[in-house]
N, C-alpha and C. Protein backbone atom coordinates (compact mmCIF):
# COMPACT_ATOMS: atom_id res chain seq x y z
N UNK A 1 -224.17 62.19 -29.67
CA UNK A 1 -223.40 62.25 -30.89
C UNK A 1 -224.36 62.56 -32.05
N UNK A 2 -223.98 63.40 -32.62
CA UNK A 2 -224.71 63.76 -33.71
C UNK A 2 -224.77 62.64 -34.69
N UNK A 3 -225.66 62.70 -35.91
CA UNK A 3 -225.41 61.66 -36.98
C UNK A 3 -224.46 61.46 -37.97
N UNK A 4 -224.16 63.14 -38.34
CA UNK A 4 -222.90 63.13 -39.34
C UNK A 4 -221.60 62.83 -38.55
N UNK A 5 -221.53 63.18 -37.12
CA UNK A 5 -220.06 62.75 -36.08
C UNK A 5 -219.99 60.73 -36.26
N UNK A 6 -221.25 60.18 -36.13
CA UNK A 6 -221.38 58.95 -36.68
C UNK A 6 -220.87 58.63 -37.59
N UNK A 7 -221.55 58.85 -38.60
CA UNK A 7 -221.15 58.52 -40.61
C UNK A 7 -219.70 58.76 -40.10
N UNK A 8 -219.10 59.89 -39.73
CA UNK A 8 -217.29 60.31 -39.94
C UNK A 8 -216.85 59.11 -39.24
N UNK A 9 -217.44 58.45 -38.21
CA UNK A 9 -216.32 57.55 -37.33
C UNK A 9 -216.90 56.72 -38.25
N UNK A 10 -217.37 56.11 -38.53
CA UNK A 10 -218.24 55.16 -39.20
C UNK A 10 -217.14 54.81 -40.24
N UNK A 11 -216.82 55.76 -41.10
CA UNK A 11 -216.29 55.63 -42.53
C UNK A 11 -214.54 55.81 -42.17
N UNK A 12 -214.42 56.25 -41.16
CA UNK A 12 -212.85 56.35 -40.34
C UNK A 12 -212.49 55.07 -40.55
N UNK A 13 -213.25 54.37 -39.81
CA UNK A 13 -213.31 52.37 -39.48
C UNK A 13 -213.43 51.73 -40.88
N UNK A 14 -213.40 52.06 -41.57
CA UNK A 14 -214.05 51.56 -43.22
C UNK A 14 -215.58 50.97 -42.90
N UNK A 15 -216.30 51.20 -42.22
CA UNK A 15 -217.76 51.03 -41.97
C UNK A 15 -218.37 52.11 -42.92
N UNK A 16 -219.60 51.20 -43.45
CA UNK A 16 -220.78 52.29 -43.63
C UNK A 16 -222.15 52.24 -42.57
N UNK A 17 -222.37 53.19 -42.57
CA UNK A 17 -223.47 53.25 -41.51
C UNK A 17 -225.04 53.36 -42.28
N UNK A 18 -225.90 52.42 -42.40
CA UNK A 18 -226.98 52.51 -43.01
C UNK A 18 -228.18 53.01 -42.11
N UNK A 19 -228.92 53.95 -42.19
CA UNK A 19 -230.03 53.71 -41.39
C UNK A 19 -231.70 53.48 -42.07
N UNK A 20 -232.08 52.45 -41.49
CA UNK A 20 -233.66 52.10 -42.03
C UNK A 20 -234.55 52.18 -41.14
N UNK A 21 -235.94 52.33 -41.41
CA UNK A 21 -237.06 52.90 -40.96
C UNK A 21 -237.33 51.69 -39.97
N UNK A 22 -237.86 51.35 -38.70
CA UNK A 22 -238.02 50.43 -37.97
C UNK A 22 -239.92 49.71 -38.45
N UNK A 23 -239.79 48.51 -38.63
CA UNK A 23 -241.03 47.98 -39.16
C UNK A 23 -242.10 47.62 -38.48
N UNK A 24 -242.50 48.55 -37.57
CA UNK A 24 -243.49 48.21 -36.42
C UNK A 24 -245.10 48.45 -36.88
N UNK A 25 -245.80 48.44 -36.10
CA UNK A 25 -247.01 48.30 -36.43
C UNK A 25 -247.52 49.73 -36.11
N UNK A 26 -246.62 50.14 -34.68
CA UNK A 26 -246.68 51.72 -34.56
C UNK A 26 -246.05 52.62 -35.56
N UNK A 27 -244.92 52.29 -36.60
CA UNK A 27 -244.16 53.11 -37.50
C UNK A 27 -245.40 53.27 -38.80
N UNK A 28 -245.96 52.18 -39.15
CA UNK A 28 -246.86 51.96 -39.90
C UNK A 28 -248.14 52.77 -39.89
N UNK A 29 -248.61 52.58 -38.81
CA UNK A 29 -249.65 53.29 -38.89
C UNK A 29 -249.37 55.05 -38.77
N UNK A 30 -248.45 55.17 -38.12
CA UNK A 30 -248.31 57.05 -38.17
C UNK A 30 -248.06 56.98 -39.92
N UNK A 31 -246.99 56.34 -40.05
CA UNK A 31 -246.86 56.40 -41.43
C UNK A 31 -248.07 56.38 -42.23
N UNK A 32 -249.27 55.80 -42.01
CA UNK A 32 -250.72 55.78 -43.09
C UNK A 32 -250.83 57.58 -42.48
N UNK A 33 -250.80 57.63 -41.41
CA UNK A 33 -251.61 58.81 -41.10
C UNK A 33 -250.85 60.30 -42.09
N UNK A 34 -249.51 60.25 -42.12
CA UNK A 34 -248.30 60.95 -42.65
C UNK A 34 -249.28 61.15 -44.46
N UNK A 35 -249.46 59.38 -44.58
CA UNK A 35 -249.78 59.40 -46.17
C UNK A 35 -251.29 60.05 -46.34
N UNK A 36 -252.12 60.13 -45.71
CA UNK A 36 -253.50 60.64 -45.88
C UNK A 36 -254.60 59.28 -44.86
N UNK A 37 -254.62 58.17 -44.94
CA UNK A 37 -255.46 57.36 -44.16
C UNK A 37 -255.88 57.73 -42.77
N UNK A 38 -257.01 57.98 -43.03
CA UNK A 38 -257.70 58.60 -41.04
C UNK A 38 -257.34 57.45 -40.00
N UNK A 39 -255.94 57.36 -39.69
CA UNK A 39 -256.49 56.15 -38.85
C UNK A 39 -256.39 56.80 -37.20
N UNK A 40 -256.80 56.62 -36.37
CA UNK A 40 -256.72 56.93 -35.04
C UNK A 40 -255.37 57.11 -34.92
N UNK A 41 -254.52 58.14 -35.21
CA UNK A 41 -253.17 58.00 -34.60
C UNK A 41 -252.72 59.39 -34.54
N UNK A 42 -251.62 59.45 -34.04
CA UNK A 42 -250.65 61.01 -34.54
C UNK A 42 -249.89 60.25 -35.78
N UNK A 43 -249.58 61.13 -36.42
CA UNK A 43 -248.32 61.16 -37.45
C UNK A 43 -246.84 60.75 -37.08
N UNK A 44 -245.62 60.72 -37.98
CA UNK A 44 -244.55 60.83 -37.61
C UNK A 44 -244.23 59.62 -38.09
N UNK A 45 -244.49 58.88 -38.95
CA UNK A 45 -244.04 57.48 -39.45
C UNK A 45 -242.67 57.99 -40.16
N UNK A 46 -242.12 57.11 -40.30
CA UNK A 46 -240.31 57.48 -41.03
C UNK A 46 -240.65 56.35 -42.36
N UNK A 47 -242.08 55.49 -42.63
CA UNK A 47 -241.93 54.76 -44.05
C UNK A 47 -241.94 55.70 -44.96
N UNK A 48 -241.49 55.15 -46.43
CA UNK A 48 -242.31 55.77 -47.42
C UNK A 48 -242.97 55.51 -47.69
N UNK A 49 -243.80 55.82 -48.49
CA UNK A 49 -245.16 55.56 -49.23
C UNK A 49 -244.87 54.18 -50.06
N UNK A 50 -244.31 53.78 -50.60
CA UNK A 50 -244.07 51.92 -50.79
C UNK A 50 -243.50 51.43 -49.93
N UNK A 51 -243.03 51.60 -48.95
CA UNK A 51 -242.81 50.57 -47.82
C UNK A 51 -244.43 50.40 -46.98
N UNK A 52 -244.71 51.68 -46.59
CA UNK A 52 -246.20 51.83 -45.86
C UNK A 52 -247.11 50.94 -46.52
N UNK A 53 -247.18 51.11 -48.11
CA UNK A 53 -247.90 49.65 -48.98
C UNK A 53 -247.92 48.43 -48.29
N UNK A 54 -246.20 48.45 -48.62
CA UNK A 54 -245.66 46.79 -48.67
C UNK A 54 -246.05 46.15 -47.21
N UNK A 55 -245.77 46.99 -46.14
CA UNK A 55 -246.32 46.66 -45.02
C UNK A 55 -247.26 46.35 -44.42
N UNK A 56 -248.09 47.68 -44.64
CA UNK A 56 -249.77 47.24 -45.07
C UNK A 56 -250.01 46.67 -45.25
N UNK A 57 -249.64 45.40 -46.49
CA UNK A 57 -249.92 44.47 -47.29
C UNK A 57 -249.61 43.59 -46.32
N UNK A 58 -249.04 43.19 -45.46
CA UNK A 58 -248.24 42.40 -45.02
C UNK A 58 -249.31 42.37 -43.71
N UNK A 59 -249.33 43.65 -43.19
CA UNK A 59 -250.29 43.43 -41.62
C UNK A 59 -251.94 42.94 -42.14
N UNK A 60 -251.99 42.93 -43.39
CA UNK A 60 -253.58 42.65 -43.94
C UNK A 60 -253.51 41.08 -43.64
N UNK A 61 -252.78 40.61 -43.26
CA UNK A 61 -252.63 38.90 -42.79
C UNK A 61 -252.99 38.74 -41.62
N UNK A 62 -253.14 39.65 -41.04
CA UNK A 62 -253.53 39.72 -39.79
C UNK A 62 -254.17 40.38 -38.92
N UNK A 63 -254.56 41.32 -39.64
CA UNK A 63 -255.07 42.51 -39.50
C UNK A 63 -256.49 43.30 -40.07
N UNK A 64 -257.58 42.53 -39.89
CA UNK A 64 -258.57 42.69 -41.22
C UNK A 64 -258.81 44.73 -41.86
N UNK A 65 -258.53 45.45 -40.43
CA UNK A 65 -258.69 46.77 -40.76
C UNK A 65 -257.99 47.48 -41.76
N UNK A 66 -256.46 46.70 -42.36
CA UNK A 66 -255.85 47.06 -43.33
C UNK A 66 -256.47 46.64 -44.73
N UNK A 67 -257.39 45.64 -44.62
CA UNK A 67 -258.03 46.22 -45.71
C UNK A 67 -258.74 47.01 -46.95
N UNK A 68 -259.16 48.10 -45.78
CA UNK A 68 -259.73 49.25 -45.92
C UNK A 68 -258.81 50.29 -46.08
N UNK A 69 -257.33 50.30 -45.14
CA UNK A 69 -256.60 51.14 -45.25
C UNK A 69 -255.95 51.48 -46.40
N UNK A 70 -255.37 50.00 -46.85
CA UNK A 70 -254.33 50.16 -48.05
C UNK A 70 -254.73 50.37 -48.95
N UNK A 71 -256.00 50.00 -49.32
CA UNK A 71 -256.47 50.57 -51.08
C UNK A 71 -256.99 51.74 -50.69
N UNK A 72 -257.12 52.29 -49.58
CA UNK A 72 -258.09 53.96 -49.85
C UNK A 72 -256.32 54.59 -49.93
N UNK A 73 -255.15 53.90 -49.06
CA UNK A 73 -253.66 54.56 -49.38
C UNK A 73 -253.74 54.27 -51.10
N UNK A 74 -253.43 53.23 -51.40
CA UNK A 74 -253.68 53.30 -53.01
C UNK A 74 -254.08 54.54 -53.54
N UNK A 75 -255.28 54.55 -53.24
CA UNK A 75 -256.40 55.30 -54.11
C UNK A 75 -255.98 57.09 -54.16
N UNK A 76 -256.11 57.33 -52.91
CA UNK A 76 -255.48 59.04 -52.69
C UNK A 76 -254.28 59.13 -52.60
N UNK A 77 -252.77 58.13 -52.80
CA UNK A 77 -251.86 58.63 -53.76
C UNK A 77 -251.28 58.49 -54.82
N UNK A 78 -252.28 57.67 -55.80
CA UNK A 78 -252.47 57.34 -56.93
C UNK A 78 -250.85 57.97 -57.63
N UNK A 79 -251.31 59.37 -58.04
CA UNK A 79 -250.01 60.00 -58.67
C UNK A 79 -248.69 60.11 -57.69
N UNK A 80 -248.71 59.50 -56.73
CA UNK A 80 -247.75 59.54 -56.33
C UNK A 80 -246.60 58.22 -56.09
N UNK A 81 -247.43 56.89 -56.70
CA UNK A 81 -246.71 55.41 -56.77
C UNK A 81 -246.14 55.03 -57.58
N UNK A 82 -245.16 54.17 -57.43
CA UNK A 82 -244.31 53.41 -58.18
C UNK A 82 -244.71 52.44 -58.46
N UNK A 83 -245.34 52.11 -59.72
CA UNK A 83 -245.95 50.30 -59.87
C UNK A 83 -244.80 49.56 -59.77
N UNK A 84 -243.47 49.73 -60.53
CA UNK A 84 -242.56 48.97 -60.68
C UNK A 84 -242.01 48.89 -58.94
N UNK A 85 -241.77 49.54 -57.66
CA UNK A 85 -241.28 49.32 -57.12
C UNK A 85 -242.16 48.65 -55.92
N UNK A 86 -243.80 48.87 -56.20
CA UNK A 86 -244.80 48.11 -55.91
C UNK A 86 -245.12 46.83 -56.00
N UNK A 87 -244.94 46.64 -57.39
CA UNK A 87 -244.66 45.24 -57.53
C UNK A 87 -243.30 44.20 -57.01
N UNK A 88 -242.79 45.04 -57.11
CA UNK A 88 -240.64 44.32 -56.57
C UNK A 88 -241.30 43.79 -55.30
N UNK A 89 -242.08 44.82 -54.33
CA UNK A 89 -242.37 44.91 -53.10
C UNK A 89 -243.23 43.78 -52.91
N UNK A 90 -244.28 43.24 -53.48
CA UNK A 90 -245.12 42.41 -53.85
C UNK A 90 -244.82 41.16 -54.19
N UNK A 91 -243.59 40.89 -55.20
CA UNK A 91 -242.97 39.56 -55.30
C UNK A 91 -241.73 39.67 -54.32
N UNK A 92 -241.14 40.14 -53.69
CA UNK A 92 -239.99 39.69 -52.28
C UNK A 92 -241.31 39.02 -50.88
N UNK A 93 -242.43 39.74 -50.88
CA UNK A 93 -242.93 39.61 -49.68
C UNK A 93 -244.02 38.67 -50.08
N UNK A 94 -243.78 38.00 -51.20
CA UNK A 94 -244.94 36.76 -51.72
C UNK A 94 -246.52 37.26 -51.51
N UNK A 95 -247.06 38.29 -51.75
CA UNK A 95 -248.24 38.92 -51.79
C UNK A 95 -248.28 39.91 -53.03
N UNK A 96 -247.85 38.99 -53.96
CA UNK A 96 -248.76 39.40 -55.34
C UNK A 96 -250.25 39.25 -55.67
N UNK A 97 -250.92 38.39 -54.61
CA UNK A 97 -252.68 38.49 -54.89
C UNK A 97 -252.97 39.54 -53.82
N UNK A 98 -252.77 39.26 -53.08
CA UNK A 98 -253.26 40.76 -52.07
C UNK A 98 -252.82 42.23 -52.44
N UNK A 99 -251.77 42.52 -52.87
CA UNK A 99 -251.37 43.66 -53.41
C UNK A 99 -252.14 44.07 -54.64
N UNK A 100 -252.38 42.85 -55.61
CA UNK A 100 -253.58 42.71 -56.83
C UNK A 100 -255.02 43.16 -56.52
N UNK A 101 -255.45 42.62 -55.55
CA UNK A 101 -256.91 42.85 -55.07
C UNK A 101 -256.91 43.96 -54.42
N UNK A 102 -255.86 44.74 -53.52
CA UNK A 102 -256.05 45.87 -53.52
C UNK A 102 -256.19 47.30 -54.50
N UNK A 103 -254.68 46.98 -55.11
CA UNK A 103 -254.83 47.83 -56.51
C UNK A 103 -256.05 47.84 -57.42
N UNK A 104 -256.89 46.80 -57.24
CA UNK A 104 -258.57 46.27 -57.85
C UNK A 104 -259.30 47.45 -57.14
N UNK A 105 -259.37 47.31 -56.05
CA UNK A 105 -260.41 47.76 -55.42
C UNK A 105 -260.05 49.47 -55.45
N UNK A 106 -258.64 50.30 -55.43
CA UNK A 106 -258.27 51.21 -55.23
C UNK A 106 -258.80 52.22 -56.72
N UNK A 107 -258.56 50.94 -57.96
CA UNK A 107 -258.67 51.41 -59.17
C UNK A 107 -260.10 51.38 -59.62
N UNK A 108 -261.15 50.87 -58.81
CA UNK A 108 -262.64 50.46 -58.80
C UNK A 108 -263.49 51.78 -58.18
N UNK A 109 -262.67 52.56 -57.39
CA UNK A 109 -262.51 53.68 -56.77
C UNK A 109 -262.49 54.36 -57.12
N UNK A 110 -261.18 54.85 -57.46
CA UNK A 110 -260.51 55.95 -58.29
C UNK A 110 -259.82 55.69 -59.63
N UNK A 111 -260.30 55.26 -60.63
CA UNK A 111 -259.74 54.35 -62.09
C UNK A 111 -257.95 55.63 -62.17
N UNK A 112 -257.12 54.96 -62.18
CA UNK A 112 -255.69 56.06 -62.40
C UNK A 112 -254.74 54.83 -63.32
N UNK A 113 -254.19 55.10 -64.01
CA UNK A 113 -253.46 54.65 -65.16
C UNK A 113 -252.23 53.89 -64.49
N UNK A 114 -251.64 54.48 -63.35
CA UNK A 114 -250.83 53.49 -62.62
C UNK A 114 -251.22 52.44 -61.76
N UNK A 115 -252.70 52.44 -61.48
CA UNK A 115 -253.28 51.13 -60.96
C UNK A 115 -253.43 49.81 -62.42
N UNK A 116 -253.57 50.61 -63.48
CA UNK A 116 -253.50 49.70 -64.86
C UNK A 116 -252.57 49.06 -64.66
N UNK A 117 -251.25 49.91 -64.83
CA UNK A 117 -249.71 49.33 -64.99
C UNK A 117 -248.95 48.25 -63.87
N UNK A 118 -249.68 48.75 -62.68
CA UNK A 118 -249.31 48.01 -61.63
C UNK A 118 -250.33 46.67 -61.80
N UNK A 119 -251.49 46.20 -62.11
CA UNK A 119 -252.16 45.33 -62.01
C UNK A 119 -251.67 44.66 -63.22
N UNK A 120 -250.65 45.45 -64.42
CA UNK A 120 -250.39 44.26 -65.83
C UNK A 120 -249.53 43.10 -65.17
N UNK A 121 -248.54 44.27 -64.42
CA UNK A 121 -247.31 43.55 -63.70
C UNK A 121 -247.91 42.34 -62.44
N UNK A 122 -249.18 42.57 -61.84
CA UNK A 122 -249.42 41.71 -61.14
C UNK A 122 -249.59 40.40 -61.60
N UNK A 123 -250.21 40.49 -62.65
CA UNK A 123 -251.75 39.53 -63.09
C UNK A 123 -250.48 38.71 -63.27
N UNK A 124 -249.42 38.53 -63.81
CA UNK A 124 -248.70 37.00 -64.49
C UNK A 124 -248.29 36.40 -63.34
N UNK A 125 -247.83 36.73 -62.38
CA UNK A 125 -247.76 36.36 -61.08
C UNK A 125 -248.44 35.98 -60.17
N UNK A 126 -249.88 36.14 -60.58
CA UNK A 126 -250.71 35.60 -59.66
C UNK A 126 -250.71 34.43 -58.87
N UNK A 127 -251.20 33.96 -58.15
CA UNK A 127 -250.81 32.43 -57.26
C UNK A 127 -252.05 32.10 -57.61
N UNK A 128 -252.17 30.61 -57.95
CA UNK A 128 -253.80 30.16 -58.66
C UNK A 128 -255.03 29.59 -57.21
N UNK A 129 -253.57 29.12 -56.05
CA UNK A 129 -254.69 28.51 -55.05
C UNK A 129 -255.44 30.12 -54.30
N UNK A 130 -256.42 29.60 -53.58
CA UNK A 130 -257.40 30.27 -52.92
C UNK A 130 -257.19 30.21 -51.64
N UNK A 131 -257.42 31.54 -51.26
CA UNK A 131 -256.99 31.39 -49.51
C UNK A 131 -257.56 32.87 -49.17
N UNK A 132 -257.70 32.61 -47.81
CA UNK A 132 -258.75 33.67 -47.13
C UNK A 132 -257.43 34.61 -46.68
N UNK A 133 -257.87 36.15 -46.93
CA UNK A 133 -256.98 37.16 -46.90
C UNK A 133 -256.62 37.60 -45.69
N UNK A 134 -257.38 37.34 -44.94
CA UNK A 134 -256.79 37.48 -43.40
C UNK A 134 -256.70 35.82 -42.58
N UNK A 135 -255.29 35.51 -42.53
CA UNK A 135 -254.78 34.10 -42.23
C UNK A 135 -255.76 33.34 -41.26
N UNK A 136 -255.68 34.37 -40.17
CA UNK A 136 -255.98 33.98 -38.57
C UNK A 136 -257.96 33.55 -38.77
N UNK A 137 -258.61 33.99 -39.87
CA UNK A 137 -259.96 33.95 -39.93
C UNK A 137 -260.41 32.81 -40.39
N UNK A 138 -261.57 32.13 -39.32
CA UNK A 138 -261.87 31.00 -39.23
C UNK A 138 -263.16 30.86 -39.43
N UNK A 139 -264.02 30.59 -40.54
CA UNK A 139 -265.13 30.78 -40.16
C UNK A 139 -266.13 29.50 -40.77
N UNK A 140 -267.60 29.40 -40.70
CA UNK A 140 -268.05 28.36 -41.02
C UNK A 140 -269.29 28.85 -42.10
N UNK A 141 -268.92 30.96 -42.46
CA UNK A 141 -270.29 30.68 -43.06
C UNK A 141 -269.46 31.62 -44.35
N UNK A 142 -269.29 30.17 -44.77
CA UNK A 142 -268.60 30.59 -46.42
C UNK A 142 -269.15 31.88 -47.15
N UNK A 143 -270.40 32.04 -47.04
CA UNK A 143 -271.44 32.92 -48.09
C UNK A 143 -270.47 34.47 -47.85
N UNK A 144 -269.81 34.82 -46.45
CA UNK A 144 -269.89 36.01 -46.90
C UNK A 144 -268.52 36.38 -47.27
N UNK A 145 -268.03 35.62 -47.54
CA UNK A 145 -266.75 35.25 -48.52
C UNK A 145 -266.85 34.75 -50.14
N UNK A 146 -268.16 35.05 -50.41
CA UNK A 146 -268.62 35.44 -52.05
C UNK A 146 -268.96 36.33 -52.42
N UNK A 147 -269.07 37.46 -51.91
CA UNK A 147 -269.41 38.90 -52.73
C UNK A 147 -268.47 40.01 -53.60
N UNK A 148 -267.31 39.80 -52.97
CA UNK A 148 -266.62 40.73 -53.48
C UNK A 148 -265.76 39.89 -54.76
N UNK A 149 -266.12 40.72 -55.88
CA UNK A 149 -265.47 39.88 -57.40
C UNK A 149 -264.56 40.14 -57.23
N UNK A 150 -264.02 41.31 -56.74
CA UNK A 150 -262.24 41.74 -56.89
C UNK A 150 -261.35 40.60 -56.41
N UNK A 151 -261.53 40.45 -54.82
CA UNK A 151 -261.33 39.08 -54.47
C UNK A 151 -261.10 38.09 -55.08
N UNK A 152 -262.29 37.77 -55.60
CA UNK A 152 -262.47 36.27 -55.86
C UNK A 152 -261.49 36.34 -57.68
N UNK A 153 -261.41 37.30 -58.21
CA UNK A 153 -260.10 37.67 -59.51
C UNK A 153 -259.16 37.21 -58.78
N UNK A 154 -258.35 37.73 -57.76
CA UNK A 154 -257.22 37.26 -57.07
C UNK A 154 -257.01 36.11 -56.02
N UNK A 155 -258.20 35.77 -55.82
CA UNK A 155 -258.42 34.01 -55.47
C UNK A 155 -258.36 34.38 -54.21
N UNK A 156 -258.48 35.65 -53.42
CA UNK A 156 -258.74 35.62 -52.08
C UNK A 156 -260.49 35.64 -51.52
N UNK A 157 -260.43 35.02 -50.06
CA UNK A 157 -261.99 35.21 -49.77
C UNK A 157 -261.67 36.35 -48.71
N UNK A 158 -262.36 37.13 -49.28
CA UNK A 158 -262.46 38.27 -47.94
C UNK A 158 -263.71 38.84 -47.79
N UNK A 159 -263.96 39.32 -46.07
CA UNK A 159 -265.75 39.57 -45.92
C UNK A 159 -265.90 41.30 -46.40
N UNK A 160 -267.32 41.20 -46.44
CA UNK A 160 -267.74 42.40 -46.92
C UNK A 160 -267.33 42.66 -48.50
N UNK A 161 -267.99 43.86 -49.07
CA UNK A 161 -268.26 44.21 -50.61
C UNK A 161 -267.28 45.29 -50.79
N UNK A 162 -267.14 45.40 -52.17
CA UNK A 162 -266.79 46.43 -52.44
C UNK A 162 -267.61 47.69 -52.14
N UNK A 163 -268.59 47.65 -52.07
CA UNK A 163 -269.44 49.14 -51.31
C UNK A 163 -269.59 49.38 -50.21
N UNK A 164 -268.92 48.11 -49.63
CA UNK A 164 -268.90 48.43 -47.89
C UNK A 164 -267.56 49.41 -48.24
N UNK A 165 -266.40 49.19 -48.64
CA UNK A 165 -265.35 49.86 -48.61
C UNK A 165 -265.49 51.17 -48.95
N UNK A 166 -265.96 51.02 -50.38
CA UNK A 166 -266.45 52.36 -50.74
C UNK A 166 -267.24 53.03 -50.05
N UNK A 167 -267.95 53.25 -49.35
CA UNK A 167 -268.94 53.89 -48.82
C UNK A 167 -267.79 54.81 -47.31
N UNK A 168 -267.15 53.98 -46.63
CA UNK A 168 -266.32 53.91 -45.88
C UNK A 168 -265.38 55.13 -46.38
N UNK A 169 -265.03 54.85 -47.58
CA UNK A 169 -263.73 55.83 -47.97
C UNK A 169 -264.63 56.74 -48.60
N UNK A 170 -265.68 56.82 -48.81
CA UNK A 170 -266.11 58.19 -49.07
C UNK A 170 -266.62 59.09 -48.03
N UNK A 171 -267.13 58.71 -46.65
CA UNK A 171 -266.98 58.96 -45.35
C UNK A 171 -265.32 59.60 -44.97
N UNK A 172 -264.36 59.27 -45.28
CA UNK A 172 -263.24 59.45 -45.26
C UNK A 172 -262.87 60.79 -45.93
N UNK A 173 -263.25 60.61 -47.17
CA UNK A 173 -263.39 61.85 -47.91
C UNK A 173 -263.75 62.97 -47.57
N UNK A 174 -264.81 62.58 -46.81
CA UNK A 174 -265.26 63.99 -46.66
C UNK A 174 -265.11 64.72 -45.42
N UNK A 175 -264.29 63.63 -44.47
CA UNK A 175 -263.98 63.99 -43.40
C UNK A 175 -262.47 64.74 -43.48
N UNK A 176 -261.63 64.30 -44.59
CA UNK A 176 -260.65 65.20 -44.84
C UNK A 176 -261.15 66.57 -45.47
N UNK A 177 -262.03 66.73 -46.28
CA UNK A 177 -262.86 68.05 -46.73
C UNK A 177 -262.93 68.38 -45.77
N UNK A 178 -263.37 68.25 -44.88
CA UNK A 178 -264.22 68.86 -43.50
C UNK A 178 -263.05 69.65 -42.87
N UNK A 179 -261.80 68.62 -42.52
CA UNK A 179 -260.99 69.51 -41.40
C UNK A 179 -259.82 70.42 -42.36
């Protein structure tokens, strides 16, 4: 059955037929790949570019490699985000400091005027306690959960620097130059 033969029976019945993007970890990542992020995958994600965020944001709980992903996504589609629907995304899914510290690090990167606007909207919302950005991480040697200031602005501990990232996404860079 086709989709529009659907919608017609659909709306015959007084039904509406909605369809949404499925929230997997596989939809996600084609979806980074769709948005520009090198990640090991094929393409073909059905998110948009603020859901792929919001998600992102969401697998960074569990996921330490989304770290790296979502602010270099930040960063190279800068002109293409919605702060306001970034942020909506950010207070439903209670990750207004992680969405903050990314937009930090994306705008530390690449400085763009909608990482401003999106970080005004963050900052009043902030959550004041402190907590390590990837849930599941257990560790005993506090120190390397002090380097990164962006972080520690949004009261998360997370490992590695901001120049580990950077360095990373400029590797990235130039590997999209390349092909």
């Amino acid at each position: 059955m086709k989709l529009d033969n659907l919608r017609a029976v659909a709306r015959a019945l007084n039904y509406d037929v909605n369809f949404q993007p499925v929230k997997s970890e596989e939809n996600l990542l084609r979806s980074l790949v769709d948005c520009g992020v090198p990640v090991a995958h094929s393409g073909g994600g059905t998110l948009t570019l603020t859901e792929a965020v919001a998600e992102g944001v969401r697998a960074a709980r569990k996921d330490g490699a989304y770290e790296s992903f979502i602010p270099y996504l930040l960063a190279i589609n800068a002109d293409r985000l919605d702060p306001l629907a970034l942020a909506a995304a950010a207070f439903q899914t209670k990750e207004v400091n992680t969405l903050g510290y990314f937009a930090e690090m994306a705008n530390a990167f690449c400085p763009h005027r909608t990482f401003k606007v999106l970080l005004r909207l963050l900052e009043r919302a902030k959550n004041k306690s402190q907590e390590l950005l990837v849930r599941t991480t257990k560790s005993r040697y506090h120190e390397l959960f002090t380097r990164n200031p962006f972080a520690l602005k949004w009261n998360l501990k997370v490992r590695g620097t901001p120049e580990n990232h950077f360095e990373r996404w400029r590797k990235w860079q130039r590997l999209q130059k390349s092909n």
